[in-house]
N, C-alpha and C. Protein backbone atom coordinates (compact mmCIF):
# COMPACT_ATOMS: atom_id res chain seq x y z
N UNK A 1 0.82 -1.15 0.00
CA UNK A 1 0.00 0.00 0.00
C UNK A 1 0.89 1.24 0.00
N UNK A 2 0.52 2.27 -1.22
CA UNK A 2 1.31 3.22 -0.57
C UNK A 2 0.78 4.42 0.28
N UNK A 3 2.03 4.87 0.77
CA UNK A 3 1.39 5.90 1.89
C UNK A 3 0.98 7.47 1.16
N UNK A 4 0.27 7.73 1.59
CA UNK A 4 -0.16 9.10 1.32
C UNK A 4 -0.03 10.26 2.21
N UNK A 5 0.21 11.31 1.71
CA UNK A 5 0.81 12.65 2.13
C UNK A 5 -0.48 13.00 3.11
N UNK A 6 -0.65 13.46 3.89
CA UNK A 6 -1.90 13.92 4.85
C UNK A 6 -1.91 15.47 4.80
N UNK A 7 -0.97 16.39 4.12
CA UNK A 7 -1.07 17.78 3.62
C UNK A 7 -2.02 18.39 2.91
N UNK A 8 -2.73 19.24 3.40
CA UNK A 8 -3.94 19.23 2.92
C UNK A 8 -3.36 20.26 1.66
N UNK A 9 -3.85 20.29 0.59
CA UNK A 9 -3.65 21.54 -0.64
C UNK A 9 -3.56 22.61 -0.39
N UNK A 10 -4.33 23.28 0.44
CA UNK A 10 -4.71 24.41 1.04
C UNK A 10 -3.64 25.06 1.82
N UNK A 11 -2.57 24.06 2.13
CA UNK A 11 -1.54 24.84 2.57
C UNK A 11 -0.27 25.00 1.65
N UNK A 12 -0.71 24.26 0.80
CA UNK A 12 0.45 24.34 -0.01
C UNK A 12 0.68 25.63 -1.26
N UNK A 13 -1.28 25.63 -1.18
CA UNK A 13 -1.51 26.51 -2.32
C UNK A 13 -1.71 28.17 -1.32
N UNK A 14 -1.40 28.57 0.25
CA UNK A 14 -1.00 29.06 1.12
C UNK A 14 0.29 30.20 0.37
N UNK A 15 1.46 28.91 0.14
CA UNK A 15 2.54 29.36 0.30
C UNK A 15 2.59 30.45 -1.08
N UNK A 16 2.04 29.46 -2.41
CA UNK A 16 1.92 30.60 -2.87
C UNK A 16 1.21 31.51 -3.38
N UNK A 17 0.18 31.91 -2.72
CA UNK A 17 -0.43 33.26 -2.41
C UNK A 17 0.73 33.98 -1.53
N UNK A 18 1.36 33.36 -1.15
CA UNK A 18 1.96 34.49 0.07
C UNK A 18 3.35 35.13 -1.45
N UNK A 19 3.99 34.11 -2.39
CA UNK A 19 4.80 34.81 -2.79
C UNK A 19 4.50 35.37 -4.74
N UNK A 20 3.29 34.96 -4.46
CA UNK A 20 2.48 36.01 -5.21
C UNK A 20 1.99 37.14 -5.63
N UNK A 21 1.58 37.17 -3.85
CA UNK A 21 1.41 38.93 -3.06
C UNK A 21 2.69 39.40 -2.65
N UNK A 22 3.69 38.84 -2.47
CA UNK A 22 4.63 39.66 -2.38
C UNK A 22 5.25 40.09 -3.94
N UNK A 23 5.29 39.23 -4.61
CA UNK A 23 5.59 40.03 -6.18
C UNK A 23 4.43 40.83 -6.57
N UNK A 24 3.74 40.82 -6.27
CA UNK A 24 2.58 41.90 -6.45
C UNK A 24 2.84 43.13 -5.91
N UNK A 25 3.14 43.05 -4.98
CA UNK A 25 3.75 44.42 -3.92
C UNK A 25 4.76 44.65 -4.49
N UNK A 26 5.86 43.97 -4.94
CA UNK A 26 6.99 44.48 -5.51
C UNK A 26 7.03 45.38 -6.51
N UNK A 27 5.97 44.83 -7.72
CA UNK A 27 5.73 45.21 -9.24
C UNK A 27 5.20 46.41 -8.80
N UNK A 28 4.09 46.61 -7.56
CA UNK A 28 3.62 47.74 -7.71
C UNK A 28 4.52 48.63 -7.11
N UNK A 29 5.35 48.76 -6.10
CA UNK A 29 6.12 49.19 -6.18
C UNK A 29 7.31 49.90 -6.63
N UNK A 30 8.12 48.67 -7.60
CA UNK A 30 8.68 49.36 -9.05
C UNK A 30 8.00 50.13 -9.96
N UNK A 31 6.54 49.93 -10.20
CA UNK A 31 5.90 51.01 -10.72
C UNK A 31 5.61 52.22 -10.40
N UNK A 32 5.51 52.30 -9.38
CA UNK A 32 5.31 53.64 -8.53
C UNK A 32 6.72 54.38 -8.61
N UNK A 33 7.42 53.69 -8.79
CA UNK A 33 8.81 54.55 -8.86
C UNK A 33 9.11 55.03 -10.23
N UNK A 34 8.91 54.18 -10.86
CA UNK A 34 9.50 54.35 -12.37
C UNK A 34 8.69 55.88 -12.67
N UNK A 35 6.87 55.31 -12.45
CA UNK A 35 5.73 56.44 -12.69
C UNK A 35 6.35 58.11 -12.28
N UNK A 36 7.23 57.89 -11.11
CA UNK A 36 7.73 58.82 -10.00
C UNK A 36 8.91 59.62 -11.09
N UNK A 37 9.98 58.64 -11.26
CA UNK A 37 10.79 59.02 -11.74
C UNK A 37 10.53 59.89 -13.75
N UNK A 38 9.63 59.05 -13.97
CA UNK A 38 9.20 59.48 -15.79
C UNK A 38 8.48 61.36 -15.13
N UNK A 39 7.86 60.68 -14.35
CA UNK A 39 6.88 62.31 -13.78
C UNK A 39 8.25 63.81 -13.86
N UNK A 40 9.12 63.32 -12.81
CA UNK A 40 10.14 64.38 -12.44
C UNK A 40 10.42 64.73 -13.62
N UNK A 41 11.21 63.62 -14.75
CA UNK A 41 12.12 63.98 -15.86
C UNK A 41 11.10 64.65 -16.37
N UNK A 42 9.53 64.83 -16.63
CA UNK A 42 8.96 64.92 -17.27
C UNK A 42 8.69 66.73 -17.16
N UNK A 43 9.11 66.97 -16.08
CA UNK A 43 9.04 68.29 -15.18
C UNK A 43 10.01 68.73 -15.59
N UNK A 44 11.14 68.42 -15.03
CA UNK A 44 12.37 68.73 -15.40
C UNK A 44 12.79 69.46 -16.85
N UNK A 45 12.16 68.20 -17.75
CA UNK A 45 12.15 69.08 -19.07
C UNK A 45 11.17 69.77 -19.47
N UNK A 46 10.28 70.32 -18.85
CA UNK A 46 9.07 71.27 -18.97
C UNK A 46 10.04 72.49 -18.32
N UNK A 47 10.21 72.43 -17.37
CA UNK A 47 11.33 73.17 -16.58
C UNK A 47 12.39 74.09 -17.52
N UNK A 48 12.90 72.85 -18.07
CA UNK A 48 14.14 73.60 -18.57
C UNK A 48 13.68 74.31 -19.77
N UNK A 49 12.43 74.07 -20.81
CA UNK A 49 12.17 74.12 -22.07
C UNK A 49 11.43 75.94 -21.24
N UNK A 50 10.87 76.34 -20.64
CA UNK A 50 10.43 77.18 -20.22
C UNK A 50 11.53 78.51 -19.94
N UNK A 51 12.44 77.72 -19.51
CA UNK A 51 14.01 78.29 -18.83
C UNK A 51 14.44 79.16 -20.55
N UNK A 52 14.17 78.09 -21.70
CA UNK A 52 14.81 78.30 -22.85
C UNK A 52 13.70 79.03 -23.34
N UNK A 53 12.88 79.47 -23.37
CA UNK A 53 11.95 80.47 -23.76
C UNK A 53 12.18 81.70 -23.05
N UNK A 54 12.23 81.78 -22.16
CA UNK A 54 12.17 82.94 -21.15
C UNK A 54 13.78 83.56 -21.46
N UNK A 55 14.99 82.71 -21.77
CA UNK A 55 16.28 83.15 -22.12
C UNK A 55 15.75 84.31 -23.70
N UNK A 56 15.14 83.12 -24.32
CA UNK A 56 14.91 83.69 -25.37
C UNK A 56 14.37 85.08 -25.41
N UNK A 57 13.11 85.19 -24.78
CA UNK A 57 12.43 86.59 -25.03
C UNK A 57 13.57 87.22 -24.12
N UNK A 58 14.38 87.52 -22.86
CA UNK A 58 14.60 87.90 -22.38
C UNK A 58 15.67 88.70 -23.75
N UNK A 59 16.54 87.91 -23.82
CA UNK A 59 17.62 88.19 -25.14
C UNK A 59 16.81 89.21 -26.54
N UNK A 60 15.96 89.01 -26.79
CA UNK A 60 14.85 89.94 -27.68
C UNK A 60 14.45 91.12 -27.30
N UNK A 61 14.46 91.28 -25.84
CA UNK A 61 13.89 92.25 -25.27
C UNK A 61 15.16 92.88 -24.98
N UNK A 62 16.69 92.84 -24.45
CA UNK A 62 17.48 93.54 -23.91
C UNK A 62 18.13 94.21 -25.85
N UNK A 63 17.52 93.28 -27.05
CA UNK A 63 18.14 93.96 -28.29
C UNK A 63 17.03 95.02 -28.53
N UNK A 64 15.73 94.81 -28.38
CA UNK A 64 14.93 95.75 -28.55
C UNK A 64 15.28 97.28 -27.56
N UNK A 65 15.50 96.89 -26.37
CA UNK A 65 16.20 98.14 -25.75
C UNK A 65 17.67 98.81 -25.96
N UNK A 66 18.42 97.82 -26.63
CA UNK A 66 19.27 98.96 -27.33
C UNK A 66 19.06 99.32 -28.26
N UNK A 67 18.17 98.57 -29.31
CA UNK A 67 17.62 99.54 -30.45
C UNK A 67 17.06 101.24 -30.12
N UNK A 68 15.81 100.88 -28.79
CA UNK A 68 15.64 102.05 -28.35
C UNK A 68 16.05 103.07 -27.67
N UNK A 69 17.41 102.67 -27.15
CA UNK A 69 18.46 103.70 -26.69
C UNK A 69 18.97 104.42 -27.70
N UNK A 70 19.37 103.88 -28.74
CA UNK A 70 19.58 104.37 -30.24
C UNK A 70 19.08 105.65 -30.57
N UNK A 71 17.75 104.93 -30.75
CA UNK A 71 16.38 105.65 -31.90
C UNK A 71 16.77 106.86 -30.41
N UNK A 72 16.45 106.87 -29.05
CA UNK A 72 16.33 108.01 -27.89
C UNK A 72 17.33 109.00 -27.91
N UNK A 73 18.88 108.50 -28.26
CA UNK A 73 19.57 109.62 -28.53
C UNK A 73 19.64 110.11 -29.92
N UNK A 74 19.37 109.69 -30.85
CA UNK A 74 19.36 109.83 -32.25
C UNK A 74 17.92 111.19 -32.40
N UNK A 75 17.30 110.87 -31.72
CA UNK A 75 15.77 111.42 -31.45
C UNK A 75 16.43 113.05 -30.72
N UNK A 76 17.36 112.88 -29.93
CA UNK A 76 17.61 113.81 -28.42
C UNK A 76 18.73 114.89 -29.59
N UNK A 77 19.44 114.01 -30.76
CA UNK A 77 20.19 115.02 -31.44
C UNK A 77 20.13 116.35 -31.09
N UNK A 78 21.12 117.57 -30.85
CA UNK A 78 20.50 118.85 -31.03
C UNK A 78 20.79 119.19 -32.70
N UNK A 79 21.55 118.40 -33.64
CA UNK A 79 21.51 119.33 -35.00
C UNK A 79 20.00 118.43 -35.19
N UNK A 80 19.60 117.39 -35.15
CA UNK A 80 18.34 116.86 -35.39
C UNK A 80 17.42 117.44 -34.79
N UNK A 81 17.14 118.11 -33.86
CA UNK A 81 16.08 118.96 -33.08
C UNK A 81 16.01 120.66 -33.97
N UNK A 82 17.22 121.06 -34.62
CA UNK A 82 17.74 121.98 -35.31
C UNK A 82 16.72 121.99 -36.64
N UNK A 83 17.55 121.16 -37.45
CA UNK A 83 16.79 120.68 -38.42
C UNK A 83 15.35 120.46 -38.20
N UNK A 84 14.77 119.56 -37.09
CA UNK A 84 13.41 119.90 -37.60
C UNK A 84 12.62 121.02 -37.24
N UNK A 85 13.07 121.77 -36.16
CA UNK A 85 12.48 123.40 -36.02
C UNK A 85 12.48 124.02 -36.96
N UNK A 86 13.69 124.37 -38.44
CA UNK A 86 13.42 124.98 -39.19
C UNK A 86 12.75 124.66 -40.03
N UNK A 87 13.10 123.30 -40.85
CA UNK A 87 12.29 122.70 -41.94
C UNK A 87 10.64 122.28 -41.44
N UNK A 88 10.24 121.84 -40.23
CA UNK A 88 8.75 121.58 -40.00
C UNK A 88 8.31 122.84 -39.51
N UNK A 89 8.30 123.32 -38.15
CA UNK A 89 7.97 124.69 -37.73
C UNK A 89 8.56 125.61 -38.46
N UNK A 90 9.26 125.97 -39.40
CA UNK A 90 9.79 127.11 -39.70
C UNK A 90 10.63 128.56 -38.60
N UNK A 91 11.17 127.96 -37.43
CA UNK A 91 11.69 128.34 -37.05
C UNK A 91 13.03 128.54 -37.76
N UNK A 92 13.50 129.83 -36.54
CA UNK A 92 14.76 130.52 -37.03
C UNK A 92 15.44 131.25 -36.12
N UNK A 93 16.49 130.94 -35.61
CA UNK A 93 17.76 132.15 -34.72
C UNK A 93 16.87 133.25 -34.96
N UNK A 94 16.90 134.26 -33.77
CA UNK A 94 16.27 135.56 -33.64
C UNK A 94 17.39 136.45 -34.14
N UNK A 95 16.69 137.59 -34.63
CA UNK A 95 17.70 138.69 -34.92
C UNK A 95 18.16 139.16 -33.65
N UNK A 96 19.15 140.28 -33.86
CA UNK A 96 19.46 141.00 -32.41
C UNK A 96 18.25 141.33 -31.94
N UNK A 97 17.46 142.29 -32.91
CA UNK A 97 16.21 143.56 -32.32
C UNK A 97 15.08 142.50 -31.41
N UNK A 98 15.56 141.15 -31.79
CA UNK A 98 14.11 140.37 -30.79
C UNK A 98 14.64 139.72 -30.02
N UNK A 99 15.82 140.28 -29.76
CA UNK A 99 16.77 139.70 -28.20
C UNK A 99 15.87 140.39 -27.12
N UNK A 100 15.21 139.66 -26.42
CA UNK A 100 15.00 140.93 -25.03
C UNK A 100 16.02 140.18 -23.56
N UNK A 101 16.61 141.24 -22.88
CA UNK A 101 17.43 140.85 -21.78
C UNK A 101 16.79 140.86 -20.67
N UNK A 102 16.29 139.79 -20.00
CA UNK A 102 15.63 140.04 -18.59
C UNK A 102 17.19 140.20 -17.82
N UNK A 103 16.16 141.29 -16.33
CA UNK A 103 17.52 141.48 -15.24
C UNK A 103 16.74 140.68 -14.07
């Protein structure tokens, strides 16, 4: 006769549920990290791509202000302020007789 095991299934099929759920916990685990880690890089280069826009306009904007330092003294000329008093207003240097001298 042979002998038979008196182990019931139930413990055997025990053991692995137990290392089932622990690879279950694991996987989710490694996922949560990976999820973690893709998220950051994912920031990171939102981050930096923002960084490179903002360089950009910044750089656009400091050429636009020396353009307009330019055009401001070019504008401030006194033979250019000269010139256009006579040719637009028709201005003109006073003679002596419309000198008046305050005291």
């Amino acid at each position: 006769m042979a002998h038979v095991s008196k182990r019931s299934p139930s413990k055997l099929d025990e053991g692995k549920g137990v290392k089932y759920s622990s690879l279950g916990y694991v996987s989710l685990v490694v996922m949560v990290v990976v999820l973690v880690y893709v998220w950051c890089h994912v920031q990171v280069t939102e981050v930096n791509y923002e960084m490179a826009q903002a360089i950009k306009v910044r750089e656009q904007l400091l050429e636009e202000n020396s353009k307009l330092k330019i055009e401001i003294e070019r504008l401030k000329s006194p033979a250019r302020i000269e010139d256009y008093a006579r040719k637009k207003l028709g201005m003109d240097y006073p003679e002596r007789n419309q000198v008046v001298v305050l005291r």
